[in-house]
C-alpha atoms as a PDB file:
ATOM      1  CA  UNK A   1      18.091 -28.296  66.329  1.00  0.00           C
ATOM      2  CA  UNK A   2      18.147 -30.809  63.361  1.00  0.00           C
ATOM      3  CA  UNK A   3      15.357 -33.285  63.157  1.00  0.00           C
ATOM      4  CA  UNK A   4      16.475 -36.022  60.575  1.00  0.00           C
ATOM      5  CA  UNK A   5      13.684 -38.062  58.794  1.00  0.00           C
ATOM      6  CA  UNK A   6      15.774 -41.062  58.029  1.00  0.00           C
ATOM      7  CA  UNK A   7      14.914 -43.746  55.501  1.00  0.00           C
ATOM      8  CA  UNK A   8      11.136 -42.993  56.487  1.00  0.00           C
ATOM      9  CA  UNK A   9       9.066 -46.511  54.867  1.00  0.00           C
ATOM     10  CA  UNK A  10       5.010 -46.759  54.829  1.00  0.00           C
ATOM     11  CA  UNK A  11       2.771 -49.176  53.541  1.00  0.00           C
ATOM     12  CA  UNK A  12      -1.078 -48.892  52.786  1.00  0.00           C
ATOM     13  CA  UNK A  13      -2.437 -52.105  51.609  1.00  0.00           C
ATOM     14  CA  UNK A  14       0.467 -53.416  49.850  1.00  0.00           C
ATOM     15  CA  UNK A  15       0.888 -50.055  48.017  1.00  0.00           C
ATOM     16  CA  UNK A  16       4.672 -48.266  49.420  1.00  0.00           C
ATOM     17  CA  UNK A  17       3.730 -45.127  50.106  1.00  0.00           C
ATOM     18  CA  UNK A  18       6.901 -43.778  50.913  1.00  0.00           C
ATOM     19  CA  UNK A  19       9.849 -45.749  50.100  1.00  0.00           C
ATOM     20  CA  UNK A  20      13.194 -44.650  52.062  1.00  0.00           C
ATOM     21  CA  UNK A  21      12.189 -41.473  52.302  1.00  0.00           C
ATOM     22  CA  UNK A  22      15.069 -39.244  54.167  1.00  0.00           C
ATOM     23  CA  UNK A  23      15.457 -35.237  54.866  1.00  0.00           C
ATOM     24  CA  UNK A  24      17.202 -33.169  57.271  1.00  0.00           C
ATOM     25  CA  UNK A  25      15.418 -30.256  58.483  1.00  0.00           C
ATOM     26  CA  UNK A  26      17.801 -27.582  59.792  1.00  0.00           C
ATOM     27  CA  UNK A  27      16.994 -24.433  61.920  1.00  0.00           C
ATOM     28  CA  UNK A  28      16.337 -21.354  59.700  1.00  0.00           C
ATOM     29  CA  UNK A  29      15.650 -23.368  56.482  1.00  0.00           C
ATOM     30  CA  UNK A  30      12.218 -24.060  54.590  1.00  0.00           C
ATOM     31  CA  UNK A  31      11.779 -27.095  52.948  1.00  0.00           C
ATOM     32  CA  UNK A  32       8.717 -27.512  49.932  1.00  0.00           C
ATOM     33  CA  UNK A  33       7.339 -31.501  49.477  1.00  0.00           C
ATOM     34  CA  UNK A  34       6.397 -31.728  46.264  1.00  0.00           C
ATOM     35  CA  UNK A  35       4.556 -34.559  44.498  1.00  0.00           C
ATOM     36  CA  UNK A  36       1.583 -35.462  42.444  1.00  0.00           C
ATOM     37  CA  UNK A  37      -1.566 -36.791  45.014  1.00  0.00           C
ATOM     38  CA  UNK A  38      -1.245 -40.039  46.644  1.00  0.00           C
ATOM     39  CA  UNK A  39       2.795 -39.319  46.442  1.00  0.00           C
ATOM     40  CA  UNK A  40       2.816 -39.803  50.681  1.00  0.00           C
ATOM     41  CA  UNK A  41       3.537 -36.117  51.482  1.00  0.00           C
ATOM     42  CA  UNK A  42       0.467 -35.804  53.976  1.00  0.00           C
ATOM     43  CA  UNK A  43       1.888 -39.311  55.134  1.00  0.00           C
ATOM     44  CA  UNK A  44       5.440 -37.671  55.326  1.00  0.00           C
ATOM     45  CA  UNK A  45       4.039 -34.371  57.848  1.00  0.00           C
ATOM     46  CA  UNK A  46       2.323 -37.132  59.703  1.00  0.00           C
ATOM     47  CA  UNK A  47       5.343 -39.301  60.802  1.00  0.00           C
ATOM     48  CA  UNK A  48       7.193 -35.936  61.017  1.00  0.00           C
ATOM     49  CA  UNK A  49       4.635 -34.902  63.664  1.00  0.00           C
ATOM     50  CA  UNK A  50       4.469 -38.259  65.434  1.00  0.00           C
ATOM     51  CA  UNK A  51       0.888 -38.875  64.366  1.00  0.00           C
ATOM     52  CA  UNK A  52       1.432 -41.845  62.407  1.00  0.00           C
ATOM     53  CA  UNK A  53       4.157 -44.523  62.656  1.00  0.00           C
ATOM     54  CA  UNK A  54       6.691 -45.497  59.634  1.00  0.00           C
ATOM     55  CA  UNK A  55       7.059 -49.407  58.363  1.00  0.00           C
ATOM     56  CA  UNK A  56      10.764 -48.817  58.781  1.00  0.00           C
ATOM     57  CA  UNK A  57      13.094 -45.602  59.611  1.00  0.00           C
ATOM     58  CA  UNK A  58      12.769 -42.882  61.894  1.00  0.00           C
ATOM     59  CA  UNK A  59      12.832 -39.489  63.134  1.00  0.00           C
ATOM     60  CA  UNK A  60      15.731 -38.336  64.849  1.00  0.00           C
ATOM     61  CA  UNK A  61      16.027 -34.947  66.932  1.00  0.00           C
ATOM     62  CA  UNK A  62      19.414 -33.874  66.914  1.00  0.00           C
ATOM     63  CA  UNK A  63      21.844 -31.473  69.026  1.00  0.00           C
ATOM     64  CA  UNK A  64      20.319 -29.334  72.096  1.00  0.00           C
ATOM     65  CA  UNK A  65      16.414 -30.594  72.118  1.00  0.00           C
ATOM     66  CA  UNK A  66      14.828 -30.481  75.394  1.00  0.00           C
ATOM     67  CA  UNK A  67      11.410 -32.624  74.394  1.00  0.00           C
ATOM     68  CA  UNK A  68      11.324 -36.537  72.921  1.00  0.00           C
ATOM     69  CA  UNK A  69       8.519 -35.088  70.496  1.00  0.00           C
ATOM     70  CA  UNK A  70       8.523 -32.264  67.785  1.00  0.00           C
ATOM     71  CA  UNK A  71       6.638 -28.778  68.944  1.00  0.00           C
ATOM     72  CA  UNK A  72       4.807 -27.828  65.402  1.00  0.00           C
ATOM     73  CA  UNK A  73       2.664 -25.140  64.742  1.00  0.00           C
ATOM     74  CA  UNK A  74       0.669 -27.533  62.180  1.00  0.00           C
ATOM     75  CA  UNK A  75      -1.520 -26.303  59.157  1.00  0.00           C
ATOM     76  CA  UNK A  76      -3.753 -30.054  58.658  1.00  0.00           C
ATOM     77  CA  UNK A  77      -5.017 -30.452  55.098  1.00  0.00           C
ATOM     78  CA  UNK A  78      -8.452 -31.200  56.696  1.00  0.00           C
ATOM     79  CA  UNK A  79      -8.179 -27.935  58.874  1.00  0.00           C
ATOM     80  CA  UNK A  80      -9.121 -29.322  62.229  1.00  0.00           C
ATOM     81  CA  UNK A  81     -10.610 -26.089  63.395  1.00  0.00           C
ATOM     82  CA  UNK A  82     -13.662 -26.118  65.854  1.00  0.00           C
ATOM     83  CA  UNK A  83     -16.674 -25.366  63.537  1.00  0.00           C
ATOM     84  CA  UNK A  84     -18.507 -23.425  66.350  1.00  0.00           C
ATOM     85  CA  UNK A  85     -16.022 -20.850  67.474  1.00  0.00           C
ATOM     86  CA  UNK A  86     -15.089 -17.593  66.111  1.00  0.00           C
ATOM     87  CA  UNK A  87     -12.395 -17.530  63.979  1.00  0.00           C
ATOM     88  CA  UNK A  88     -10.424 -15.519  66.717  1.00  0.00           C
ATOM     89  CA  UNK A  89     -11.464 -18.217  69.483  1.00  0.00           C
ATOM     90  CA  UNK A  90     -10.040 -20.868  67.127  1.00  0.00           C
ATOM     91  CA  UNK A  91      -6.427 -18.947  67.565  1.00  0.00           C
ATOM     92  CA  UNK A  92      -6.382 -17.791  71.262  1.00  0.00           C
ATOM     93  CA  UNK A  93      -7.227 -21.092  72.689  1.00  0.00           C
ATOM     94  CA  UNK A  94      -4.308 -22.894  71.304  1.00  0.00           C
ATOM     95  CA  UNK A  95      -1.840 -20.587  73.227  1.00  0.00           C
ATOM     96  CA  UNK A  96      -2.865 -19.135  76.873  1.00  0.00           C
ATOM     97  CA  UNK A  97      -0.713 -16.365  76.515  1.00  0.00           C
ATOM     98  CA  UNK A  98      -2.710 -14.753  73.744  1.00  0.00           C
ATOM     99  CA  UNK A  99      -5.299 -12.740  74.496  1.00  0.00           C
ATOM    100  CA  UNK A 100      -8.164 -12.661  72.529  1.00  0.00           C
ATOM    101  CA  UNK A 101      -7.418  -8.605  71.285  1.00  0.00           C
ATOM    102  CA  UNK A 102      -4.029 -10.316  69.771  1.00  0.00           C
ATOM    103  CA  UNK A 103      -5.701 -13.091  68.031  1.00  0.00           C
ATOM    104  CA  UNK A 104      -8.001 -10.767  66.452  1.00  0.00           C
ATOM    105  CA  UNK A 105      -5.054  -8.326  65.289  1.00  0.00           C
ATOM    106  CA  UNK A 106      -2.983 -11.380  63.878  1.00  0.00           C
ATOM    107  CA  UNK A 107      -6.414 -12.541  61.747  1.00  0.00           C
ATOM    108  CA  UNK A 108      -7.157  -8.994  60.512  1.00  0.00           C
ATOM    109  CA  UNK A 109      -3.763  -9.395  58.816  1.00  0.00           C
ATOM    110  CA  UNK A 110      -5.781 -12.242  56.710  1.00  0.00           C
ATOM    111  CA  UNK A 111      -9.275 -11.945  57.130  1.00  0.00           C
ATOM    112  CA  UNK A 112     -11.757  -8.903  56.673  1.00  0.00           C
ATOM    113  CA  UNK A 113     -12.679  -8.201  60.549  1.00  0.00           C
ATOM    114  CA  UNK A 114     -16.453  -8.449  60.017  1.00  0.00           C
ATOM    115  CA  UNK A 115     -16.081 -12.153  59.613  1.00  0.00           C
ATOM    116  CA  UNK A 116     -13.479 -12.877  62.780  1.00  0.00           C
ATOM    117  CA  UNK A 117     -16.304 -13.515  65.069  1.00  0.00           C
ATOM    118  CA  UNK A 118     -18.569 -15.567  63.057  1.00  0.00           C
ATOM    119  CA  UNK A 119     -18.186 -19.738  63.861  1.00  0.00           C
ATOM    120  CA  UNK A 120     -15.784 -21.077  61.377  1.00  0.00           C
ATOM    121  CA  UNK A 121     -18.287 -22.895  60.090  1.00  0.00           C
ATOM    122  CA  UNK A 122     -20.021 -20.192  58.246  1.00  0.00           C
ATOM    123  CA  UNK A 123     -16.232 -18.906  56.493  1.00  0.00           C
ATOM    124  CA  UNK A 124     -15.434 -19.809  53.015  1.00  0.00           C
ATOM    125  CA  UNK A 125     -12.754 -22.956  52.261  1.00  0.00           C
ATOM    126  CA  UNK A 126     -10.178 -19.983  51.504  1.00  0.00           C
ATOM    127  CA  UNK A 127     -10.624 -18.255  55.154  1.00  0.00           C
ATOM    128  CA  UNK A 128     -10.572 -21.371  57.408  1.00  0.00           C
ATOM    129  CA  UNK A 129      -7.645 -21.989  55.360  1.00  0.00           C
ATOM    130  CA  UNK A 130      -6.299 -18.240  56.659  1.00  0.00           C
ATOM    131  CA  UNK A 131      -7.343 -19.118  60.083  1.00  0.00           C
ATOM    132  CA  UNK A 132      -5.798 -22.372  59.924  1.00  0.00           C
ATOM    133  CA  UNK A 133      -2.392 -20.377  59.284  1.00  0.00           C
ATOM    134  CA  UNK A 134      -2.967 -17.977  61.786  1.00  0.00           C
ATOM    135  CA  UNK A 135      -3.147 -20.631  64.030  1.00  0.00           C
ATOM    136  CA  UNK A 136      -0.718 -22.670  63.150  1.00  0.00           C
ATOM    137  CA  UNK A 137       1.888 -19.449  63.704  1.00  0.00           C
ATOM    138  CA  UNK A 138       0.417 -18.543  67.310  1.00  0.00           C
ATOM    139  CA  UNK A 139       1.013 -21.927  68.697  1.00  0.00           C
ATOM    140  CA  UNK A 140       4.858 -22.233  70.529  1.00  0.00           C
ATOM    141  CA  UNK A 141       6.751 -24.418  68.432  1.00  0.00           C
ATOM    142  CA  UNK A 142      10.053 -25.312  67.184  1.00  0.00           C
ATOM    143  CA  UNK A 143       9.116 -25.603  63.471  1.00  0.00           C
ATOM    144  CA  UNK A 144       6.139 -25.111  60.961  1.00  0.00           C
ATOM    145  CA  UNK A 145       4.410 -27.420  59.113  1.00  0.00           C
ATOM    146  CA  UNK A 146       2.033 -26.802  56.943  1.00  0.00           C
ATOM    147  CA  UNK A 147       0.016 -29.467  54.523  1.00  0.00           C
ATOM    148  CA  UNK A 148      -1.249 -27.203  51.305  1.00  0.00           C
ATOM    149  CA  UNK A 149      -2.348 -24.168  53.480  1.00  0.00           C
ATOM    150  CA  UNK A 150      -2.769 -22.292  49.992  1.00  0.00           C
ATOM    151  CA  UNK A 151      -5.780 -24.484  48.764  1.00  0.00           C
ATOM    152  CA  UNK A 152      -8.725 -22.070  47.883  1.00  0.00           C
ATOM    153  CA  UNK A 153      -6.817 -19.033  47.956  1.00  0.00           C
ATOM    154  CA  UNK A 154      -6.612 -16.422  45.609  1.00  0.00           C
ATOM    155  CA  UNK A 155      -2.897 -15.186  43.979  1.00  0.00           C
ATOM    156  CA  UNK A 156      -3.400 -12.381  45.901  1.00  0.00           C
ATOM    157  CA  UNK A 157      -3.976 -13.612  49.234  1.00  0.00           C
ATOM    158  CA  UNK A 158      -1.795 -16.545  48.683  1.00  0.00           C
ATOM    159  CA  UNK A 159       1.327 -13.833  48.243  1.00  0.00           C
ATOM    160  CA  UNK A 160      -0.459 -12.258  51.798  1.00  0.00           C
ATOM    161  CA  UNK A 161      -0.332 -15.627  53.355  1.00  0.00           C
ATOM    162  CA  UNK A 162       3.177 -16.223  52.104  1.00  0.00           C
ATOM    163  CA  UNK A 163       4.583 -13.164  53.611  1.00  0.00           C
ATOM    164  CA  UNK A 164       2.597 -13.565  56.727  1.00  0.00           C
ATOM    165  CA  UNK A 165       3.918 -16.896  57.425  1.00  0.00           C
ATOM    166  CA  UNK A 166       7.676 -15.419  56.888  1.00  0.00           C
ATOM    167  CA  UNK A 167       7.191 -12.883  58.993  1.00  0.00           C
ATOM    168  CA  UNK A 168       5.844 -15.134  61.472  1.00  0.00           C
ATOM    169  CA  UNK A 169       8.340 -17.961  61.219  1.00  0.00           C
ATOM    170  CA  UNK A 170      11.263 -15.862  62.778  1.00  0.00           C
ATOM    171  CA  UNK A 171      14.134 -18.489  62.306  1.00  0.00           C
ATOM    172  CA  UNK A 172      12.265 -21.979  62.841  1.00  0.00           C
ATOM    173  CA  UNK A 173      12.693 -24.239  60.143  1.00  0.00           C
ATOM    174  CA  UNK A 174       9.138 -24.822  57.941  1.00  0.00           C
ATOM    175  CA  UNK A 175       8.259 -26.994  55.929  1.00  0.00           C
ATOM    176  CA  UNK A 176       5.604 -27.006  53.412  1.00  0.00           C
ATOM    177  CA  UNK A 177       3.371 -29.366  50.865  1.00  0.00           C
ATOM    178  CA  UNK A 178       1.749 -27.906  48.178  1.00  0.00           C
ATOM    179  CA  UNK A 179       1.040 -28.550  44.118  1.00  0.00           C
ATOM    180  CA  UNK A 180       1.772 -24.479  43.254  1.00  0.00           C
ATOM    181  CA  UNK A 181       5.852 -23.579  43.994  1.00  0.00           C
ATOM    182  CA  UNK A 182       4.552 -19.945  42.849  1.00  0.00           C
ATOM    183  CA  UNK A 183       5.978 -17.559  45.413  1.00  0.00           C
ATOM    184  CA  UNK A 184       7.984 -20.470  47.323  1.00  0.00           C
ATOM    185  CA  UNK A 185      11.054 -20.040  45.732  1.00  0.00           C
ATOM    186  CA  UNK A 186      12.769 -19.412  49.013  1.00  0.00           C
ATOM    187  CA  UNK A 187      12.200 -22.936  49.587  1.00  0.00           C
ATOM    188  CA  UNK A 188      14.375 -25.723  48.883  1.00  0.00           C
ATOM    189  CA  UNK A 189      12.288 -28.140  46.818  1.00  0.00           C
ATOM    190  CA  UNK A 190      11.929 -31.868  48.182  1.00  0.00           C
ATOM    191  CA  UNK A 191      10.287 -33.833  45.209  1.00  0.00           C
ATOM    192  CA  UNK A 192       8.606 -37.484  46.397  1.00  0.00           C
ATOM    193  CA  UNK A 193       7.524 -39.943  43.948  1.00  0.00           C
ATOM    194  CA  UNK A 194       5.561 -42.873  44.258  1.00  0.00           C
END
């Protein structure tokens, strides 16, 4: 699969956002948006993912796809986990295969295991961000997206999170946002301006 983001246009009260915007995402590849804030890389992941539309362009899926829309285990910049379950709720229920017991043993990767069953609520900004990753890999998908899932993390855990979301990946394409390129050299850099 090939999904081709091609001269992708948006508009916000008269400001151009994106301005023929195009990348090819291939299968096995990772791809790291980079930009200063406001550059339109949350607006990028968003037409990617069919959440928002573009002014002009599009997003094509090419070769053997069997859906009209983009499966994507998605990291959100505002998180959207649900603020009264656990932490290990918040990753089961987006794929009824998992079992709970699996949830928890993919988040103890991450996350100390007295705080898995606490509501999310109650976790620091750096461990909904870990649970938001966790998530984001358990959910069946054809490629990874992920909008700064390193904010409020530590080096350390950052590197943790880095090689969890390798490991995790298997051979889907990902693509990434995010201000630090420390530890994402395997990435191919995608700079946007504004």
């Amino acid at each position: 699969m090939t999904i081709e983001a091609e001269n992708i246009t948006k508009i916000y009260d008269d400001r151009k956002v994106l301005d023929n915007f195009c990348l090819e995402i291939k299968d096995e590849a990772a791809y790291l948006i980079t930009g200063p804030s406001g550059s339109g890389k949350t607006t990028f992941l968003n037409i990617l993912l069919g959440l928002v539309k573009p002014d002009s362009g599009r997003i094509r899926l090419l070769g053997d796809y069997k859906y009209p829309y983009i499966l994507a285990g998605t990291v959100f910049q505002e998180e959207r986990l649900c603020e009264d379950f656990s932490a290990v709720r918040n990753v089961y229920m987006v794929n009824r295969k998992l079992s709970p017991s699996f949830a928890r043993e993919e988040l103890e990767q991450l996350l100390p295991a007295d705080e898995l069953d606490k509501p999310v609520r109650e976790l620091s900004g750096g461990m909904r961000r870990r649970v938001s990753i966790v998530r984001a890999a358990a959910v069946p998908s054809d490629l990874l997206v992920m909008d700064e899932p390193f904010t409020g993390l530590d080096p350390e855990t950052r590197q943790k999170a880095i090689e969890y979301i390798l490991k995790k990946r298997g051979d889907k394409p990902l693509v990434i946002t995010s201000h630090e390129t420390e530890g994402l050299e395997f990435c191919r850099k995608v700079p946007i301006h504004p």
